[in-house]
C-alpha atoms as a PDB file:
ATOM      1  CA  UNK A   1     -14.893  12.246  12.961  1.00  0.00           C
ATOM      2  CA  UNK A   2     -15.053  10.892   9.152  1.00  0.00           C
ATOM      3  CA  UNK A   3     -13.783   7.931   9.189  1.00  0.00           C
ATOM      4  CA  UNK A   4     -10.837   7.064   6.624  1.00  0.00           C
ATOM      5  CA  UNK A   5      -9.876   4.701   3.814  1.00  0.00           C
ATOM      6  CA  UNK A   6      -6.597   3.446   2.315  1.00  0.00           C
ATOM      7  CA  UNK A   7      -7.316   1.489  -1.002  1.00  0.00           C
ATOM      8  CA  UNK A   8      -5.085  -1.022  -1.627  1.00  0.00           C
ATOM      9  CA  UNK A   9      -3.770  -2.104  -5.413  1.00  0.00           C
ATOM     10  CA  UNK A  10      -2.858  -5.708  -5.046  1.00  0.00           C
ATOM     11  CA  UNK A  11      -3.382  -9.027  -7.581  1.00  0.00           C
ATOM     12  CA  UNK A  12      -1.964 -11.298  -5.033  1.00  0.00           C
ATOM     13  CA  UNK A  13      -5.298 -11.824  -2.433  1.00  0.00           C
ATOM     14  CA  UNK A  14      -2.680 -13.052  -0.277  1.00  0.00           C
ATOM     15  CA  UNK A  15      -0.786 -10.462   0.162  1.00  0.00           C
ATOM     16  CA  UNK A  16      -4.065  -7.988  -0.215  1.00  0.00           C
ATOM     17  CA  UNK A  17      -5.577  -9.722   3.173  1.00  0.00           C
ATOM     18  CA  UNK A  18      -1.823  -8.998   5.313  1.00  0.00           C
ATOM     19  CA  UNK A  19      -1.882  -5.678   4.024  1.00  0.00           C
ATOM     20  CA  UNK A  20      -5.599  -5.231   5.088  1.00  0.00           C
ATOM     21  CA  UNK A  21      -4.499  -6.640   8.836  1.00  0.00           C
ATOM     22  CA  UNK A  22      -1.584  -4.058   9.320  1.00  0.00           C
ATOM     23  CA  UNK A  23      -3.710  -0.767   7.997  1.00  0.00           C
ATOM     24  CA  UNK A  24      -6.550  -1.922   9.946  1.00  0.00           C
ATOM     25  CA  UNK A  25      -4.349  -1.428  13.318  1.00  0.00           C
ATOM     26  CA  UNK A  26      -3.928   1.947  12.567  1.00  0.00           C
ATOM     27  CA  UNK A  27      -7.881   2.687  12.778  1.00  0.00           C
ATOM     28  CA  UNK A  28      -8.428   2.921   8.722  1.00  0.00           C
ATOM     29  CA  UNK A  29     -11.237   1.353   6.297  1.00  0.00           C
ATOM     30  CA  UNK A  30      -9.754  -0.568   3.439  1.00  0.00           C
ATOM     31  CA  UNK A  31     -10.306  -0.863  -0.279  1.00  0.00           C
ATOM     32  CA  UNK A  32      -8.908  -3.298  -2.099  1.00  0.00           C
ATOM     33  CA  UNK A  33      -8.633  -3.970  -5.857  1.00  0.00           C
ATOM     34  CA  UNK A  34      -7.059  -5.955  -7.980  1.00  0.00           C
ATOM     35  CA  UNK A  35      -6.045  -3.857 -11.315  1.00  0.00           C
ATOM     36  CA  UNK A  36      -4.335  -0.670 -12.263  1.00  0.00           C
ATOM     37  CA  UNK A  37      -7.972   0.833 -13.815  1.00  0.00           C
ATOM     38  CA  UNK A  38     -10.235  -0.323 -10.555  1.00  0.00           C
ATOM     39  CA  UNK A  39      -7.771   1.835  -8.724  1.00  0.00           C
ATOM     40  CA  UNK A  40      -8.002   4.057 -11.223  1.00  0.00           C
ATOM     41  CA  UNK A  41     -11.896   4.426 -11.086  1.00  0.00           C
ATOM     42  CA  UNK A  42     -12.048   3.790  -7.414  1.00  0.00           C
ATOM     43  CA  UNK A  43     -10.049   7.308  -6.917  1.00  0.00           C
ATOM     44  CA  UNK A  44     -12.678   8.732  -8.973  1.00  0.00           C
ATOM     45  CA  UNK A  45     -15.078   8.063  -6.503  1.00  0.00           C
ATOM     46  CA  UNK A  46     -13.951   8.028  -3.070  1.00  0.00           C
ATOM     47  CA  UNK A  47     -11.389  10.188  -1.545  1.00  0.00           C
ATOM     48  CA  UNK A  48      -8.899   7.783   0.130  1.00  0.00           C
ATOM     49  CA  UNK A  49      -6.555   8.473   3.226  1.00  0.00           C
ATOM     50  CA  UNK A  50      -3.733   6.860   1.089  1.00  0.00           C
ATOM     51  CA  UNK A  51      -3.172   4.497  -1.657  1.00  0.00           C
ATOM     52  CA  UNK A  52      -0.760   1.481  -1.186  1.00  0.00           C
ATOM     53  CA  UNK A  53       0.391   0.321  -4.487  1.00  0.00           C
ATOM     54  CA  UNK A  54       1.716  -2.889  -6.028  1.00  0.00           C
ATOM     55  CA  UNK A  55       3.569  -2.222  -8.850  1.00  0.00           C
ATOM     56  CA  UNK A  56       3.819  -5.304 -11.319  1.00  0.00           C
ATOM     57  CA  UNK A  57      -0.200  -5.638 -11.538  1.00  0.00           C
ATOM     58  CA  UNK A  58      -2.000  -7.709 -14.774  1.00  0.00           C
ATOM     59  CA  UNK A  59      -3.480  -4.709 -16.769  1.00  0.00           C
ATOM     60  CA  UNK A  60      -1.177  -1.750 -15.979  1.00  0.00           C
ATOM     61  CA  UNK A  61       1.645  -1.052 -14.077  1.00  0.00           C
ATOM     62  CA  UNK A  62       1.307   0.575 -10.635  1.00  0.00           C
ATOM     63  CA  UNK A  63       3.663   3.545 -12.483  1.00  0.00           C
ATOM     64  CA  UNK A  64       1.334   4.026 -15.085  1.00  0.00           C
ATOM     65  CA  UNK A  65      -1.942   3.329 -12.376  1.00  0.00           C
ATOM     66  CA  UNK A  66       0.131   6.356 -10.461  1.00  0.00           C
ATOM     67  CA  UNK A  67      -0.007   8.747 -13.439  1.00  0.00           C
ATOM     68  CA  UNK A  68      -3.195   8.345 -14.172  1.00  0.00           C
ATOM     69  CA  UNK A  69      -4.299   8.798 -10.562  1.00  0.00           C
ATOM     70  CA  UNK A  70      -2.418  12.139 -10.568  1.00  0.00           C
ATOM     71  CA  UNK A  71      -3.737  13.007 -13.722  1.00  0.00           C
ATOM     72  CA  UNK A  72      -7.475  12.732 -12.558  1.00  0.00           C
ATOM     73  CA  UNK A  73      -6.642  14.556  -9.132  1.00  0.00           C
ATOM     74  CA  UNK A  74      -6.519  18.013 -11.261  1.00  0.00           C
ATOM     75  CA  UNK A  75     -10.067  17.672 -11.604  1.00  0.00           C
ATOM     76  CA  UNK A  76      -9.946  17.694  -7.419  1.00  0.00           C
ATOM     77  CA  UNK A  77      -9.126  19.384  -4.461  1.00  0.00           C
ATOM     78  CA  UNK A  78      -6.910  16.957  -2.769  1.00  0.00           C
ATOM     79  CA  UNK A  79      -3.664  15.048  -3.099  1.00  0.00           C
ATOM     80  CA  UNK A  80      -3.652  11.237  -2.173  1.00  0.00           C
ATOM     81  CA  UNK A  81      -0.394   9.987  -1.127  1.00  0.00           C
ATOM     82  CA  UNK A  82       0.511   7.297  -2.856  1.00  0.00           C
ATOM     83  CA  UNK A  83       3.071   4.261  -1.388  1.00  0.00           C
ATOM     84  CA  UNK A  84       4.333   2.037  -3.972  1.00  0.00           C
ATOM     85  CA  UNK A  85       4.680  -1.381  -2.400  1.00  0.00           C
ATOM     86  CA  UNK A  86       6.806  -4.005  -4.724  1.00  0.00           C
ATOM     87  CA  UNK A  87       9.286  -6.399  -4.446  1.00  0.00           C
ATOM     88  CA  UNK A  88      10.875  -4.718  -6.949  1.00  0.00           C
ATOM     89  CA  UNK A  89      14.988  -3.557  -6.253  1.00  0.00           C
ATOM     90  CA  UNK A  90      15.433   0.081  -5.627  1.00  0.00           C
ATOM     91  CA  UNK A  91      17.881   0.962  -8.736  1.00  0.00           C
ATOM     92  CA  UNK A  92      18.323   4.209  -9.762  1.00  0.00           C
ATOM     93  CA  UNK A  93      15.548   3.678 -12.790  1.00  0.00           C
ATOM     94  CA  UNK A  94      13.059   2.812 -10.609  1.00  0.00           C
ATOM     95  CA  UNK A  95      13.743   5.589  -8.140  1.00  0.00           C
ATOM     96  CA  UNK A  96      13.329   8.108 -11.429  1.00  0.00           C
ATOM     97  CA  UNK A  97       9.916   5.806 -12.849  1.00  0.00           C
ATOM     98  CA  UNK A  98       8.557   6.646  -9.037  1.00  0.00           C
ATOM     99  CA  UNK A  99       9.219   9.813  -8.690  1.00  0.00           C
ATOM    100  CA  UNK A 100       8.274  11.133 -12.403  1.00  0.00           C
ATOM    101  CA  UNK A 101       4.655   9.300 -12.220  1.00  0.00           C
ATOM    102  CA  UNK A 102       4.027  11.030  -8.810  1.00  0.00           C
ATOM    103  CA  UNK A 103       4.675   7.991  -6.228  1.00  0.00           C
ATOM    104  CA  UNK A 104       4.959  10.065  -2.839  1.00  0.00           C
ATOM    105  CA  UNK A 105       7.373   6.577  -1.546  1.00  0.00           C
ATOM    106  CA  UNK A 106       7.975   3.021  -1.614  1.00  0.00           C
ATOM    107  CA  UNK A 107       7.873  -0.185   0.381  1.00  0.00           C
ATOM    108  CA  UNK A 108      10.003  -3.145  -0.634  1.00  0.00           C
ATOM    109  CA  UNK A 109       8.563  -6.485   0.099  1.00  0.00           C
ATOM    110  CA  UNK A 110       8.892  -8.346   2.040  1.00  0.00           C
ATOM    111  CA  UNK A 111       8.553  -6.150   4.830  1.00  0.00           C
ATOM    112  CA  UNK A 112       8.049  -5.577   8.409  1.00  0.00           C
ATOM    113  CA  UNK A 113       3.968  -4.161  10.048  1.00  0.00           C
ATOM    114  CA  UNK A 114       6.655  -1.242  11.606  1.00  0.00           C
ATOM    115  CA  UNK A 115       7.650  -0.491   8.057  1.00  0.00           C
ATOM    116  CA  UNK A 116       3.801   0.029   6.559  1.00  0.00           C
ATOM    117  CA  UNK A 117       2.840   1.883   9.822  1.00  0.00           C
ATOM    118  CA  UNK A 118       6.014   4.369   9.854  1.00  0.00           C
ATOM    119  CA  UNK A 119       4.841   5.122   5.769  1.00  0.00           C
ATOM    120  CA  UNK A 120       1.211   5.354   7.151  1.00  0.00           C
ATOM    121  CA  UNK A 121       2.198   7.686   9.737  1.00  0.00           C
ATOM    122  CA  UNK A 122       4.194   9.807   8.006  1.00  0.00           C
ATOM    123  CA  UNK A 123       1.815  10.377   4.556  1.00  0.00           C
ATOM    124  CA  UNK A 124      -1.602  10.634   6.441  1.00  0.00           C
ATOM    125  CA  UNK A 125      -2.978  11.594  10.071  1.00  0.00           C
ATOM    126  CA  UNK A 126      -4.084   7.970  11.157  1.00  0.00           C
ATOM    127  CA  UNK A 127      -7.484   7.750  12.921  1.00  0.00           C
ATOM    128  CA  UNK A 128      -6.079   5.251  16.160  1.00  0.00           C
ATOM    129  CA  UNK A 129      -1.866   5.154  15.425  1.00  0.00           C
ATOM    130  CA  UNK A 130      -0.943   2.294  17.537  1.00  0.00           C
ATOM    131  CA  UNK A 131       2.064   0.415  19.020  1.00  0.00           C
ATOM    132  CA  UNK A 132       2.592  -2.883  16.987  1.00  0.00           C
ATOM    133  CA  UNK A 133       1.548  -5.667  18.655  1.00  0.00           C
ATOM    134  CA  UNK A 134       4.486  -7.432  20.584  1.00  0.00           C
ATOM    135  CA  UNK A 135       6.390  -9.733  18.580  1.00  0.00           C
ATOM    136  CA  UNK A 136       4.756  -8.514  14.988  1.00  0.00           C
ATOM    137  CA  UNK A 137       7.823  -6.598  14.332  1.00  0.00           C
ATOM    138  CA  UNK A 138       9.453 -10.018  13.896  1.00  0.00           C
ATOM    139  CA  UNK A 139       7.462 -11.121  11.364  1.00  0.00           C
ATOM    140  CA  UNK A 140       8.386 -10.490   7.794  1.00  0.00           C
ATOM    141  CA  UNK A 141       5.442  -9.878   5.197  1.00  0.00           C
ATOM    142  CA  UNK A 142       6.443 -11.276   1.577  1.00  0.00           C
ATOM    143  CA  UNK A 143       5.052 -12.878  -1.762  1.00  0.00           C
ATOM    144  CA  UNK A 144       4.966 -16.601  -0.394  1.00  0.00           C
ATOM    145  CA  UNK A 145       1.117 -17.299   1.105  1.00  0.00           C
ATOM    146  CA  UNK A 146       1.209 -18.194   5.221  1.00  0.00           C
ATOM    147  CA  UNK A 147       3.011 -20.934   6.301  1.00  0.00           C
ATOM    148  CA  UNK A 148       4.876 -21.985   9.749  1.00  0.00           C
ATOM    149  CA  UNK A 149       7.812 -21.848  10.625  1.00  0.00           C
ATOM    150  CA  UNK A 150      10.138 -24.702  12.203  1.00  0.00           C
ATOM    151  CA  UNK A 151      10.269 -22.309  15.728  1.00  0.00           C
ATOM    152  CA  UNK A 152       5.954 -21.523  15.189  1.00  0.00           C
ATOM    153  CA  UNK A 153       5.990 -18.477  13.707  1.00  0.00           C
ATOM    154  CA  UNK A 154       3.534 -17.626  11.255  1.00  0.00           C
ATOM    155  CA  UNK A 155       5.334 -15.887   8.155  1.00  0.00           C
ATOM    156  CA  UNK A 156       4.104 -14.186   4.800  1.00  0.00           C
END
């Protein structure tokens, strides 16, 4: 069996290493970058399981990163789903923004592992899906690097 990839667009390396833990659980290789055009030229090359997207990244936004990635797949044979994952709020314009550049969903941070891995799940055919570990669903994956809580509990 070929194994699989999810790249994953993130500037924060923070929140690029939790995202790396949760795909891993479902049996996938990661990629990660850091800009709109390594994700960009990274599609170019590899044919990824999925792409998990931030959207407010330094050189371009994850809409425009999106467009671009769509554009390019014409020269292809395959569709890569991609996930927006932002901590941006839902409106309506950002619903429209999404959909028009070809974002197959989106993830609002923070979020829970059971959140990523339901999105996983549905968009791709995971190599080893998995039950959550116990007591991961509890923990909430944001912007804000690991710290402890008063009761122990490690949050993002």
């Amino acid at each position: 069996m070929k194994e699989q990839a999810v790249l994953i667009v993130e500037d924060s390396l923070a929140q690029q290493q939790v995202i790396e833990l949760i795909v891993k659980e479902l049996g996938f290789l990661t990629h990660s970058v850091t800009t709109g055009q390594q994700a960009v030229e990274a599609v170019k090359a590899v044919q990824f399981a999925a792409i998990l997207m931030d959207i407010g990244l330094p050189d371009i936004d994850g809409f425009e990163c999106a467009w671009r990635i769509r554009q390019s797949e014409a020269q292809f044979a395959w569709h890569v789903p991609i996930i927006a994952v932002t901590a941006s709020e839902s409106d309506e314009n950002f619903q429209m923004r999404y959909r028009t550049c070809g974002i197959d969903g989106y993830l609002r941070k923070p979020f829970l592992p059971a959140a990523l891995h339901e999105l996983l799940v549905r968009y791709t055919d995971p190599p080893r899906p998995q039950k959550l570990p116990a007591g991961s669903s509890q923990s909430r994956y944001n912007n804000r690097a690991s710290a402890e809580s008063q009761s122990g509990e490690t949050i993002y």
